[in-house]
N, C-alpha and C. Protein backbone atom coordinates (compact mmCIF):
# COMPACT_ATOMS: atom_id res chain seq x y z
N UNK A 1 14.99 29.15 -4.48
CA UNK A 1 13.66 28.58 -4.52
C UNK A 1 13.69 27.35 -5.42
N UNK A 2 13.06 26.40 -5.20
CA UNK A 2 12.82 25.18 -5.91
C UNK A 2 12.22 25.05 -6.90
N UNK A 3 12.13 24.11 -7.86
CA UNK A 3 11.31 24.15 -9.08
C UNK A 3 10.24 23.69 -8.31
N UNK A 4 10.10 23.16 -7.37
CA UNK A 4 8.31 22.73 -6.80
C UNK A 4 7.71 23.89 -6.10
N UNK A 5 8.65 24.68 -5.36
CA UNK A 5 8.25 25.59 -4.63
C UNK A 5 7.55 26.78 -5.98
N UNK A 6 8.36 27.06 -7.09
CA UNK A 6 8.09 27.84 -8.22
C UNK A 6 6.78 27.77 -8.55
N UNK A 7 6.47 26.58 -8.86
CA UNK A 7 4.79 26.21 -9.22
C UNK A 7 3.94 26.33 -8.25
N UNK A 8 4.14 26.93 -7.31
CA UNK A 8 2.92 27.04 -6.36
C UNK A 8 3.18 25.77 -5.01
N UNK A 9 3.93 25.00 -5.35
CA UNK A 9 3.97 23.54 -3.67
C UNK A 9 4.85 23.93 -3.07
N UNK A 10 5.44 22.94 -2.08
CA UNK A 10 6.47 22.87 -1.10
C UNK A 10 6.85 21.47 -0.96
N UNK A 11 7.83 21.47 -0.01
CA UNK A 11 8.70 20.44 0.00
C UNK A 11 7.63 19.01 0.09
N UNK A 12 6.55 19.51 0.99
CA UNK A 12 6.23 17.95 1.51
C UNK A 12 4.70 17.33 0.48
N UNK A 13 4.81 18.11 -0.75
CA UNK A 13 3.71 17.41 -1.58
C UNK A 13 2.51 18.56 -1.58
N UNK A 14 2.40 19.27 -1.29
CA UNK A 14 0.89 19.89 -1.26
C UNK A 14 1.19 21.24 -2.02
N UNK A 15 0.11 21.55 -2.73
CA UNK A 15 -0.09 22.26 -3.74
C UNK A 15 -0.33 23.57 -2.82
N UNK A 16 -0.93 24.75 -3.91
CA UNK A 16 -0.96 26.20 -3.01
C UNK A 16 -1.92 25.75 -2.46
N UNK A 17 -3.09 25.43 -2.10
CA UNK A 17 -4.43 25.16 -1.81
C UNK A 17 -3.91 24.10 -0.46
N UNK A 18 -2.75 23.65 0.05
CA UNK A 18 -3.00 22.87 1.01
C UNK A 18 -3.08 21.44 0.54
N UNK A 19 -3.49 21.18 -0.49
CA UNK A 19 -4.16 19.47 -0.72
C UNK A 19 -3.54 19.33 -2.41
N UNK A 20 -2.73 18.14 -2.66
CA UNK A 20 -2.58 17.29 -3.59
C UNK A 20 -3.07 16.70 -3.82
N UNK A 21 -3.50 16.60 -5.11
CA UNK A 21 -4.64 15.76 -6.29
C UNK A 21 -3.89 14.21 -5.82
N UNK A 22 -2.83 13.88 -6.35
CA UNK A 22 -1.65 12.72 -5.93
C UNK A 22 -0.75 13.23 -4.93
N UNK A 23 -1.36 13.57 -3.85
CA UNK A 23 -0.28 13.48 -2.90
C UNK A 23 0.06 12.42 -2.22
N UNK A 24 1.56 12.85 -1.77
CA UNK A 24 2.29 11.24 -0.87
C UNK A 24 2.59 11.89 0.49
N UNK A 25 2.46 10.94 1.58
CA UNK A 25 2.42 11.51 2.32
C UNK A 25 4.24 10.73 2.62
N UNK A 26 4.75 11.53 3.69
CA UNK A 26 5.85 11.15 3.87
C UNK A 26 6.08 10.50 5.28
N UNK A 27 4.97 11.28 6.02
CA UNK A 27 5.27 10.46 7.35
C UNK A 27 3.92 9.30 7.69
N UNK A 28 4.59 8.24 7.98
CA UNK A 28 3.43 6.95 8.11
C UNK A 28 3.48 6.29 9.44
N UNK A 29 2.44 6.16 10.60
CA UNK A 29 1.86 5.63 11.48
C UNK A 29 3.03 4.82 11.77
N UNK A 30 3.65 4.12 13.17
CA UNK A 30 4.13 2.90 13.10
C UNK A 30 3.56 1.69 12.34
N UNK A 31 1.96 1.76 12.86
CA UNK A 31 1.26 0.45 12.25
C UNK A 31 1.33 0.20 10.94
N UNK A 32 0.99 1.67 9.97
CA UNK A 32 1.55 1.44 8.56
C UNK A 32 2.59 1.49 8.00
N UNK A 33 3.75 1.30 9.08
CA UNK A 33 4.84 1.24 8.32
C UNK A 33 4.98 -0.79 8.83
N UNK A 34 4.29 -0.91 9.67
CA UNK A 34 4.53 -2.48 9.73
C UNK A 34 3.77 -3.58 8.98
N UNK A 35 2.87 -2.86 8.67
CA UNK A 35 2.04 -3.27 7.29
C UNK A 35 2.58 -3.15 6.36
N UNK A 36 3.25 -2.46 5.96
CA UNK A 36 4.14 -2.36 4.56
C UNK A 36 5.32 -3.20 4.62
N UNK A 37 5.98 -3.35 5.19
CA UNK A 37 6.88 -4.25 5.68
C UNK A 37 6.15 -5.52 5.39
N UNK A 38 5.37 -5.89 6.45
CA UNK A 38 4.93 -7.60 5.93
C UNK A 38 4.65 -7.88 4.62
N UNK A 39 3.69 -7.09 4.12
CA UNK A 39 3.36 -6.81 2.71
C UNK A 39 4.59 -7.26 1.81
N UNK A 40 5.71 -6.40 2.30
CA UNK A 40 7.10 -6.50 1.54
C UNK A 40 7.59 -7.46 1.53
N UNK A 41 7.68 -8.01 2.73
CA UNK A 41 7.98 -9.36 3.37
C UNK A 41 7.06 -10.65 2.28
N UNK A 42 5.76 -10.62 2.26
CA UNK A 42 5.24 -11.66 1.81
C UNK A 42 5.48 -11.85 0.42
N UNK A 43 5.75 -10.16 -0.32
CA UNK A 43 6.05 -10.59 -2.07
C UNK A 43 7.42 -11.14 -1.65
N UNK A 44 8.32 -11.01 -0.76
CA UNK A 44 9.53 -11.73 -1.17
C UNK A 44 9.69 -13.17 -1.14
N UNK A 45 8.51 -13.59 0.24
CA UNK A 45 9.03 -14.69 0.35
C UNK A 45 8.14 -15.64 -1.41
N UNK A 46 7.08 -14.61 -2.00
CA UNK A 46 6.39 -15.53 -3.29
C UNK A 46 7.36 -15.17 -3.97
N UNK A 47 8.40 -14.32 -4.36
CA UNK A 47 9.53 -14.11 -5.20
C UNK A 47 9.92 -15.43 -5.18
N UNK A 48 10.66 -15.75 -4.22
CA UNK A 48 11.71 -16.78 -3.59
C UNK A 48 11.34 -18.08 -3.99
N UNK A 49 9.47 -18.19 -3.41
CA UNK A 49 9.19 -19.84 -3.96
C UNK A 49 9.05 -19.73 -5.44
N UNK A 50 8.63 -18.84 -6.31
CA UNK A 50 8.72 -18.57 -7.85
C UNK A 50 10.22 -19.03 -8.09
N UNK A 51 11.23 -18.74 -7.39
CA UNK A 51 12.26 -18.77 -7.64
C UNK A 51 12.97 -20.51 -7.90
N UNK A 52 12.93 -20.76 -6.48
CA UNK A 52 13.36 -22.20 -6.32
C UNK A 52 11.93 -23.20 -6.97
N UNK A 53 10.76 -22.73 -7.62
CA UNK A 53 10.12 -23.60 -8.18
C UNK A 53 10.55 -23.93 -9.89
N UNK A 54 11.10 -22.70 -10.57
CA UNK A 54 11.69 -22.05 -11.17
C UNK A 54 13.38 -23.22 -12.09
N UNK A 55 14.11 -22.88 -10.78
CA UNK A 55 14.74 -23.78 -10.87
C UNK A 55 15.19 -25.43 -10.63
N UNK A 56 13.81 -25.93 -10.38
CA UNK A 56 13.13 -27.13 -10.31
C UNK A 56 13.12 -27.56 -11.77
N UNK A 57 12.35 -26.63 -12.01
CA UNK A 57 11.43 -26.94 -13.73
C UNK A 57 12.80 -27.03 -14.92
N UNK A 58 13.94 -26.42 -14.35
CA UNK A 58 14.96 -25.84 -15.12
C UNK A 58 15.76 -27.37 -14.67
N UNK A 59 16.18 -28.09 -13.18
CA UNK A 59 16.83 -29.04 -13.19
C UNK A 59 16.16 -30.64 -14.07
N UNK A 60 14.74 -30.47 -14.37
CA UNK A 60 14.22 -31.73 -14.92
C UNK A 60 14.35 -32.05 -16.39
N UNK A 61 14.99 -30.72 -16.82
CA UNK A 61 14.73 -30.67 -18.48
C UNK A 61 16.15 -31.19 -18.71
């Protein structure tokens, strides 16, 4: 038996009662997994211009 199973949950997040206060769910929609993705997608590409703006500021000095 598991230390989660011990306390009363199971594998996939939910407490004895069925429902997690903070539960995660594990399985997500196609659509929200393509939303998360762009999402992911868009902090990288502001990473990237932070990045090369970054080393702009760094070639003038």
């Amino acid at each position: 038996m598991t230390d989660n199973e011990t306390h009363g949950g199971d594998l996939m997040g939910f407490g004895c009662c069925g429902v997690g206060v903070d539960q995660v769910r594990n399985f997500l929609t196609r659509e929200e997994r393509i939303a998360l993705l762009k999402e992911y997608s868009d902090g990288l590409e502001k990473e990237v211009q932070g990045i090369k703006e970054r080393i702009k500021e760094l070639e003038q000095k």
